[in-house]
Protein backbone atom coordinates (compact mmCIF):
# COMPACT_ATOMS: atom_id res chain seq x y z
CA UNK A 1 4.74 -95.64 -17.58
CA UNK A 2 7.10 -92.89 -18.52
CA UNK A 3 9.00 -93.30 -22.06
CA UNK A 4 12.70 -91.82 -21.84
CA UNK A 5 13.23 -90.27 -25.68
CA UNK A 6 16.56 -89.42 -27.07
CA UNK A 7 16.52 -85.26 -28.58
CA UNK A 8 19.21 -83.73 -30.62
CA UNK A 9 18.52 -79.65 -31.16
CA UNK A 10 20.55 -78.86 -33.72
CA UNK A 11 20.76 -75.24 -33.29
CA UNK A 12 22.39 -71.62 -33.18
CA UNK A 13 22.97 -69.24 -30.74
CA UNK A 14 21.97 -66.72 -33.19
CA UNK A 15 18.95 -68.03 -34.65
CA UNK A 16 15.51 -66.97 -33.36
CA UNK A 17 13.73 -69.25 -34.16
CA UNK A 18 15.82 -71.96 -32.76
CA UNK A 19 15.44 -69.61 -29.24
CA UNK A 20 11.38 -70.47 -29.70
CA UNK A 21 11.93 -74.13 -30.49
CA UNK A 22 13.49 -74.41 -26.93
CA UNK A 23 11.33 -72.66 -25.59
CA UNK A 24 8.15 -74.53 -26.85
CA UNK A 25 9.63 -77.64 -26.70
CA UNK A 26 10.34 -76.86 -23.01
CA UNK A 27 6.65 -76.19 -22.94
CA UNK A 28 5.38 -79.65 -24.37
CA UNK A 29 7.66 -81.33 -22.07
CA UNK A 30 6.20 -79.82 -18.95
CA UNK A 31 2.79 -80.98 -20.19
CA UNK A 32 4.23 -84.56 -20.76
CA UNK A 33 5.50 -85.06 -17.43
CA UNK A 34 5.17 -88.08 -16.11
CA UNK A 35 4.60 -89.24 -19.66
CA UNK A 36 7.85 -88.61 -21.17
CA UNK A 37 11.44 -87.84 -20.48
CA UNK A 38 14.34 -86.79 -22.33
CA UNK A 39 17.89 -86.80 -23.10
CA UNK A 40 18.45 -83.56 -24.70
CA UNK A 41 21.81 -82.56 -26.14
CA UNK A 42 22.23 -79.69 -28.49
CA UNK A 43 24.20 -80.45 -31.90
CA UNK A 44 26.24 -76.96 -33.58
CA UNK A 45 24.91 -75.66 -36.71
CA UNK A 46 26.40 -72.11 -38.01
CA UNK A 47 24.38 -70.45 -40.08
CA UNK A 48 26.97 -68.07 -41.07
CA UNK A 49 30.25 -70.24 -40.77
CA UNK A 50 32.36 -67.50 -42.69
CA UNK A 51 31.05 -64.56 -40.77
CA UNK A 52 34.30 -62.02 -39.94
CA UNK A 53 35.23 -61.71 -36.37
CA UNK A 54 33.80 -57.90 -36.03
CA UNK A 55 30.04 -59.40 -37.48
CA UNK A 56 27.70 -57.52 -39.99
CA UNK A 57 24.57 -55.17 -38.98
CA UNK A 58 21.64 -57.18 -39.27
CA UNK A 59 19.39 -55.51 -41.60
CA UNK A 60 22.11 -55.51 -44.12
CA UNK A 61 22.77 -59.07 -43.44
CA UNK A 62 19.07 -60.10 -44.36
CA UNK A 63 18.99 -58.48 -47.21
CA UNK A 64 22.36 -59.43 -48.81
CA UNK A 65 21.29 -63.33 -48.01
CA UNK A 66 17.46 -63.21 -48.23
CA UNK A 67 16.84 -60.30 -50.76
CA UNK A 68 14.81 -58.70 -47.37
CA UNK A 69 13.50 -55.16 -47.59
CA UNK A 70 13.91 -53.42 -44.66
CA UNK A 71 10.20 -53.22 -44.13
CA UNK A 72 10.43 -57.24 -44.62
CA UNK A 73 13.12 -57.70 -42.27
CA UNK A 74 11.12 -54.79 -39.41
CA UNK A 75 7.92 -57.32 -39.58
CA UNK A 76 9.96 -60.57 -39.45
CA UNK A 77 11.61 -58.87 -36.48
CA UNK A 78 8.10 -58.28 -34.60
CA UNK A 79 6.71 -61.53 -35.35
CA UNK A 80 9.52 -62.80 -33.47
CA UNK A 81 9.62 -60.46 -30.94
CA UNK A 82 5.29 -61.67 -30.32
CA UNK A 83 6.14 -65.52 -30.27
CA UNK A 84 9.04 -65.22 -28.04
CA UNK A 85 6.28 -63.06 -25.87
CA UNK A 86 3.91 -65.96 -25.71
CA UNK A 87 6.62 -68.42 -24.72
CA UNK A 88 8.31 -65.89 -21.93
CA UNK A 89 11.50 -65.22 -23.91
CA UNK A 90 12.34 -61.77 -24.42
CA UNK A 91 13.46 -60.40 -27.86
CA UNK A 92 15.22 -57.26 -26.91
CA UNK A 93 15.47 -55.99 -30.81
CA UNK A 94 16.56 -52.84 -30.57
CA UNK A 95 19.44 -54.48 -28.86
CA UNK A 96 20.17 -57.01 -31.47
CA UNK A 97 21.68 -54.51 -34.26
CA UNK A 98 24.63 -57.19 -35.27
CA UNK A 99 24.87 -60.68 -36.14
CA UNK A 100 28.12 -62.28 -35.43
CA UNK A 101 30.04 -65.54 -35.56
CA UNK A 102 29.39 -68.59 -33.23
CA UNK A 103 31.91 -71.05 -33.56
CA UNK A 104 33.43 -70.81 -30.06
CA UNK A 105 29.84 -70.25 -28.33
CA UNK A 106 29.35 -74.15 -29.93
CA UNK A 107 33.13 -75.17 -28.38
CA UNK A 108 31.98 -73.97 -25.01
CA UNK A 109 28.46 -76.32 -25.30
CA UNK A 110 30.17 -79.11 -26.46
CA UNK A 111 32.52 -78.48 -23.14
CA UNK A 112 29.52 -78.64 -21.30
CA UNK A 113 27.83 -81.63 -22.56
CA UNK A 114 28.39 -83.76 -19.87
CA UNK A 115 28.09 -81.51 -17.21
CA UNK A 116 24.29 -81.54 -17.22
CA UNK A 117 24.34 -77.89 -17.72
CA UNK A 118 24.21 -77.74 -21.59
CA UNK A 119 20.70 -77.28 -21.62
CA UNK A 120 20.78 -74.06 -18.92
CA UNK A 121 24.36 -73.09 -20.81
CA UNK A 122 22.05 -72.86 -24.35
CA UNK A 123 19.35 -70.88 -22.45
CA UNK A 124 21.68 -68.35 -21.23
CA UNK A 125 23.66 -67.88 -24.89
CA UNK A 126 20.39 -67.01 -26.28
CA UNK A 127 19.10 -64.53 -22.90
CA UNK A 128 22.95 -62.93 -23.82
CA UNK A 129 22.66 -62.40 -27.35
CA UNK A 130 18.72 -61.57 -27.64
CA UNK A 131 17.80 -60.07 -24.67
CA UNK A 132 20.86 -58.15 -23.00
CA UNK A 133 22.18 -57.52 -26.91
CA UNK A 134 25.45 -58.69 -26.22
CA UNK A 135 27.96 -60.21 -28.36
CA UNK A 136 28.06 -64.31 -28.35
CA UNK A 137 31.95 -64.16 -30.06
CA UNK A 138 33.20 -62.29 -27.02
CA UNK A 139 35.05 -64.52 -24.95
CA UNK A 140 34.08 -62.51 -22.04
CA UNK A 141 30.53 -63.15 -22.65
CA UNK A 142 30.62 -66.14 -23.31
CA UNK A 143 32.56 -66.72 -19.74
CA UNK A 144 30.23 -64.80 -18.26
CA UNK A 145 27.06 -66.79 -19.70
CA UNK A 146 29.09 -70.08 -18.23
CA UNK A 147 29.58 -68.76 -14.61
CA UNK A 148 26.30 -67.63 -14.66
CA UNK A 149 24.23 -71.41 -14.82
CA UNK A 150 27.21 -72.64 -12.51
CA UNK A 151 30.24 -73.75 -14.78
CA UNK A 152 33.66 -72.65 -14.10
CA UNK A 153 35.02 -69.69 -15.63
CA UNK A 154 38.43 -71.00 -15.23
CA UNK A 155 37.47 -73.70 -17.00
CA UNK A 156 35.73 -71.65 -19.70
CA UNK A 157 38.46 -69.52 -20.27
CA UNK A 158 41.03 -72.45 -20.97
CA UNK A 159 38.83 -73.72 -23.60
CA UNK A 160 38.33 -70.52 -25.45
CA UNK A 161 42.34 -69.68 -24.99
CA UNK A 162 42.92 -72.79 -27.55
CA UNK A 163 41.00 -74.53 -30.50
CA UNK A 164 39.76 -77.52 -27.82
CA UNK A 165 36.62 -79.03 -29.44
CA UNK A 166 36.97 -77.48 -32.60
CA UNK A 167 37.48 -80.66 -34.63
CA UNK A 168 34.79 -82.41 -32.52
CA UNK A 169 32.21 -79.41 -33.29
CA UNK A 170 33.24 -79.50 -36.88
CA UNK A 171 32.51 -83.00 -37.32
CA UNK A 172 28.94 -82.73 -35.86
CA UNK A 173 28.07 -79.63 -38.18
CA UNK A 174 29.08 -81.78 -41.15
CA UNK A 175 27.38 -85.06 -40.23
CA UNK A 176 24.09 -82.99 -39.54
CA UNK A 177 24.91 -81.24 -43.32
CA UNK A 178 25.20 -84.92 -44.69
CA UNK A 179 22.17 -85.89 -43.04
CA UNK A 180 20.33 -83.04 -45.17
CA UNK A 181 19.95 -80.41 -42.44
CA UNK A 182 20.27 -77.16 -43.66
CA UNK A 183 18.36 -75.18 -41.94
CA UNK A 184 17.58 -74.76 -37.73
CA UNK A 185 16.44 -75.63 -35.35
CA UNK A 186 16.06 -79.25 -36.03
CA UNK A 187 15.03 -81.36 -33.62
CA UNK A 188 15.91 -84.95 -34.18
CA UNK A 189 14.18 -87.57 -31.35
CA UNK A 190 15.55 -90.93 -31.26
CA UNK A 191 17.46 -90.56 -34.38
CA UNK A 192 15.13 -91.34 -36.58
CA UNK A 193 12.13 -88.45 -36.23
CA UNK A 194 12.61 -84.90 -37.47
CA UNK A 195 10.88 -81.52 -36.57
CA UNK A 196 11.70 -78.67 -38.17
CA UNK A 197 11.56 -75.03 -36.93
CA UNK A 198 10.03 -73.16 -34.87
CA UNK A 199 7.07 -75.03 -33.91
CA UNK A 200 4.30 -74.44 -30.84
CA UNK A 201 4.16 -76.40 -28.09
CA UNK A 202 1.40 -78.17 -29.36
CA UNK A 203 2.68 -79.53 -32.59
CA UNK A 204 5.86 -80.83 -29.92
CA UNK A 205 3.41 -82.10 -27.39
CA UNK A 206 1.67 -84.30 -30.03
CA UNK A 207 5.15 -85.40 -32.08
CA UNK A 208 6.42 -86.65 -28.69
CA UNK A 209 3.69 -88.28 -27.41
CA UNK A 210 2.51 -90.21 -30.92
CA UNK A 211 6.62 -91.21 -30.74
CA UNK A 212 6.28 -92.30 -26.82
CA UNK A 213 3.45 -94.46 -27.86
CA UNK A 214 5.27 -96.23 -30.49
């Protein structure tokens, strides 16, 4: 008998690690077909809400919030770069030289929420800003990132024109703040269970199916 479970990633666009938590959760669940299915939503979390529109280099970044050297922040770097490997993401570093501001990349996912392309709308956010180095607080990109899983540009571009959604995505990121998240990804299943971070496959495939079984 398959068991349908209920997922909220709470997540960035420019988090890393969240980019791995998709992808191994995506893993687990192809093990646990036929076992288990989901319905996934992604939930905004910024982790730099006050971020200026033109961004900040990324080395500079780490180490005015996490005291990293830049030796620190060169291995943290490759140890991404290998577990995306694994996974078949691509880290593109040498591509990713700024970090920048995400609020409108979370307007345009909570656009597509009900479309049932969130999930391939998240997966090409994080191919844009990783991989191809481009910048997820262009409007341009982030149009293009829509028309390329099938949404409508048109549609895209009238939503980034005005503030739609920005109360609704605000709201989330502070209930997920209240409910003591403060760091991604989180990945909340049924709304009760939390795993946190990056996590392999494994450590998914085993959550899920000990939660199935319950």
């Amino acid at each position: 008998m398959t068991t349908t479970l209920k997922i909220d990633f709470v997540s960035d666009v420019s988090c890393p690690w969240c980019a791995i938590g998709l992808q191994s959760l995506e893993t687990a669940l192809s093990r646990l077909q036929g076992e288990v299915e989901v319905q996934m939503q992604f939930q905004p979390f910024e982790l730099n809400p006050q971020m200026v529109p033109e961004g900040e280099d990324i080395t500079e970044h780490l180490s005015k919030k996490y005291g990293s050297s830049p030796e620190q922040a060169a291995a943290a770097r490759e140890n991404i770069r290998a577990r995306g490997e694994v996974l078949g993401f691509t880290f593109n570093m040498d591509k990713r030289a700024r970090i920048y501001n995400t609020f409108d990349a979370h307007r345009l996912l909570h656009w597509a929420e009900d479309t049932g392309l969130q999930t391939a709308l998240k997966k090409a956010l994080f191919k844009a800003y990783f991989t191809d180095g481009k910048d997820p607080s262009q409007h341009a990109v982030l149009i293009e990132a829509a028309e390329s899983v099938g949404l409508s540009g048109d549609e895209a571009r009238e939503v980034l024109a005005g503030d739609e959604f920005a109360d609704a995505v605000r709201e989330q990121e502070q209930f997920y703040l209240n409910a003591g998240i403060h760091s991604v990804p989180a990945v909340v299943i049924n709304d009760r269970h939390l795993i946190s971070g990056g996590q392999p496959p494994e450590v998914f495939e085993q959550a899920l199916r000990q939660i199935a079984a319950e």
